[in-house]
Protein backbone atom coordinates (compact mmCIF):
# COMPACT_ATOMS: atom_id res chain seq x y z
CA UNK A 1 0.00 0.00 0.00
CA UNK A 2 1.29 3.33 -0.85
CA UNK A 3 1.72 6.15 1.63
CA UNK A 4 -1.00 8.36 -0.42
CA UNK A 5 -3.73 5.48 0.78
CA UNK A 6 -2.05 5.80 4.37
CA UNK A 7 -2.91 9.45 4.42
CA UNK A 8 -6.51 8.59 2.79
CA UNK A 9 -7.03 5.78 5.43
CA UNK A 10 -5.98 8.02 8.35
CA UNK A 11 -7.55 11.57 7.19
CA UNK A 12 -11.08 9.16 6.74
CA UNK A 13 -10.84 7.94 10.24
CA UNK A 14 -9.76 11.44 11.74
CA UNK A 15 -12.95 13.56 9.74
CA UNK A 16 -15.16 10.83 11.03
CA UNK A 17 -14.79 11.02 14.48
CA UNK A 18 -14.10 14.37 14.05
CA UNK A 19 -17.74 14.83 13.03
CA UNK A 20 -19.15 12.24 15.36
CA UNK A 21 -17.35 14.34 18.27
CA UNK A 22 -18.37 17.85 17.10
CA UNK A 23 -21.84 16.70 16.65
CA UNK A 24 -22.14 14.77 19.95
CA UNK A 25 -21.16 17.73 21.41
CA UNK A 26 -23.55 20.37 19.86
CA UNK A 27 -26.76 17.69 20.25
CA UNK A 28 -25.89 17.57 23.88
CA UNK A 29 -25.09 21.43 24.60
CA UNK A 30 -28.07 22.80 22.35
CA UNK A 31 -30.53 20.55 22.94
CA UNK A 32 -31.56 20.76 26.82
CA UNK A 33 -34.35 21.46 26.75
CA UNK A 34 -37.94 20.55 27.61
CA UNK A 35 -39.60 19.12 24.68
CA UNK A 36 -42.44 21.72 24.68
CA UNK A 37 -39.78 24.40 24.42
CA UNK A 38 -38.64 23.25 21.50
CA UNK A 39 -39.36 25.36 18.19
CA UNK A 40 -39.64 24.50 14.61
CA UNK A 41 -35.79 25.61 14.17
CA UNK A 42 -34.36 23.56 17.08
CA UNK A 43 -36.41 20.20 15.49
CA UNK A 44 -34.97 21.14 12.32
CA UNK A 45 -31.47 21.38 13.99
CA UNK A 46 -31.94 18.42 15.35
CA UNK A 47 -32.84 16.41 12.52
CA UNK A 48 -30.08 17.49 10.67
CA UNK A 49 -27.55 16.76 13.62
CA UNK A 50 -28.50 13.28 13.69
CA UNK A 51 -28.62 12.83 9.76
CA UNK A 52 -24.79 14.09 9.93
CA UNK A 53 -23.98 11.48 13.11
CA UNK A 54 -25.67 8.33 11.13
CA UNK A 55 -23.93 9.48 8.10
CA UNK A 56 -20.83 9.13 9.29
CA UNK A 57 -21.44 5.73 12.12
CA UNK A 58 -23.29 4.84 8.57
CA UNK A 59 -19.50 4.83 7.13
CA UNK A 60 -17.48 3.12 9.15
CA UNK A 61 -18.39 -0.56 7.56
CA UNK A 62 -17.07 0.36 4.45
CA UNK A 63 -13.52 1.28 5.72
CA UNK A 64 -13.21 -2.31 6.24
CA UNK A 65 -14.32 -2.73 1.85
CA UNK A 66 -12.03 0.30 0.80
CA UNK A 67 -8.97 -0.11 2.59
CA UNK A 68 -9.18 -4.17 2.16
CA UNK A 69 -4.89 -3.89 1.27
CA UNK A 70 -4.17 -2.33 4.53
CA UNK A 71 -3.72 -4.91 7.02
CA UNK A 72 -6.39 -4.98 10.44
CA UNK A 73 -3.45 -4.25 12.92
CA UNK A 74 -2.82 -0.88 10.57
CA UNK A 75 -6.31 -0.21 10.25
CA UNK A 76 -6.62 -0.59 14.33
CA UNK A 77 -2.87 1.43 15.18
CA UNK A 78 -4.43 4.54 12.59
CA UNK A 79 -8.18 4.58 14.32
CA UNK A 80 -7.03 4.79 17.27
CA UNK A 81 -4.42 7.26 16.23
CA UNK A 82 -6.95 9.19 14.01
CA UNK A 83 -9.49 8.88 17.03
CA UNK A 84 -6.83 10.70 19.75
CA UNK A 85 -5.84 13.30 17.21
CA UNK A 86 -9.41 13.95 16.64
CA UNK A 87 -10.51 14.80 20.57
CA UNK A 88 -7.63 16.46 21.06
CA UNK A 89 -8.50 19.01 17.77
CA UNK A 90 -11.94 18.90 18.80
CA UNK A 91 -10.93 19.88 22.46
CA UNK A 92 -9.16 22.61 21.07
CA UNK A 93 -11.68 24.03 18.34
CA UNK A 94 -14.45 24.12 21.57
CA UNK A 95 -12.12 25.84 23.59
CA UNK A 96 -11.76 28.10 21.25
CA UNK A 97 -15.16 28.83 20.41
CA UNK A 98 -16.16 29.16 24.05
């Protein structure tokens, strides 16, 4: 495998849990409230939150189909690499922000 696909394999697993993170996050900080405070707007937030979270859980079965050359101890070592990297930017990009 060529290091081009190593970048591809790790920059998939690091925007993925980058967007699972950032999302988890939002859904739970936005959305505490009572149900019969919610408006058309938050529902509509909401809906798209979770259509972005199950797009990207949706994806992670077919890392296993496009990255079938890399072997399951390299796919494991850059996940888990990918998925530290990832809380540690996210960290840093809520800090930030708030």
């Amino acid at each position: 495998m060529s290091r081009i696909n190593y970048i591809h394999l790790f920059s998939y697993y690091f925007f993925k849990n980058l967007i699972l993170f950032l999302g988890i996050f939002y859904a739970e900080d936005n959305f505490r409230k009572s149900l019969q405070a919610f408006t058309l707007t938050d529902v509509l937030q909401s809906c798209t939150v979770i259509f972005i979270i199950f797009l990207a859980w949706s994806t992670s079965s077919q890392s296993f189909e496009m990255f079938e050359l890399a072997s399951k101890k390299t796919r494991f070592l850059f996940g888990i690499t990918a998925g530290l990297t990832s809380i540690f930017l996210s960290g840093y990009l809520l800090s930030v922000y708030f």
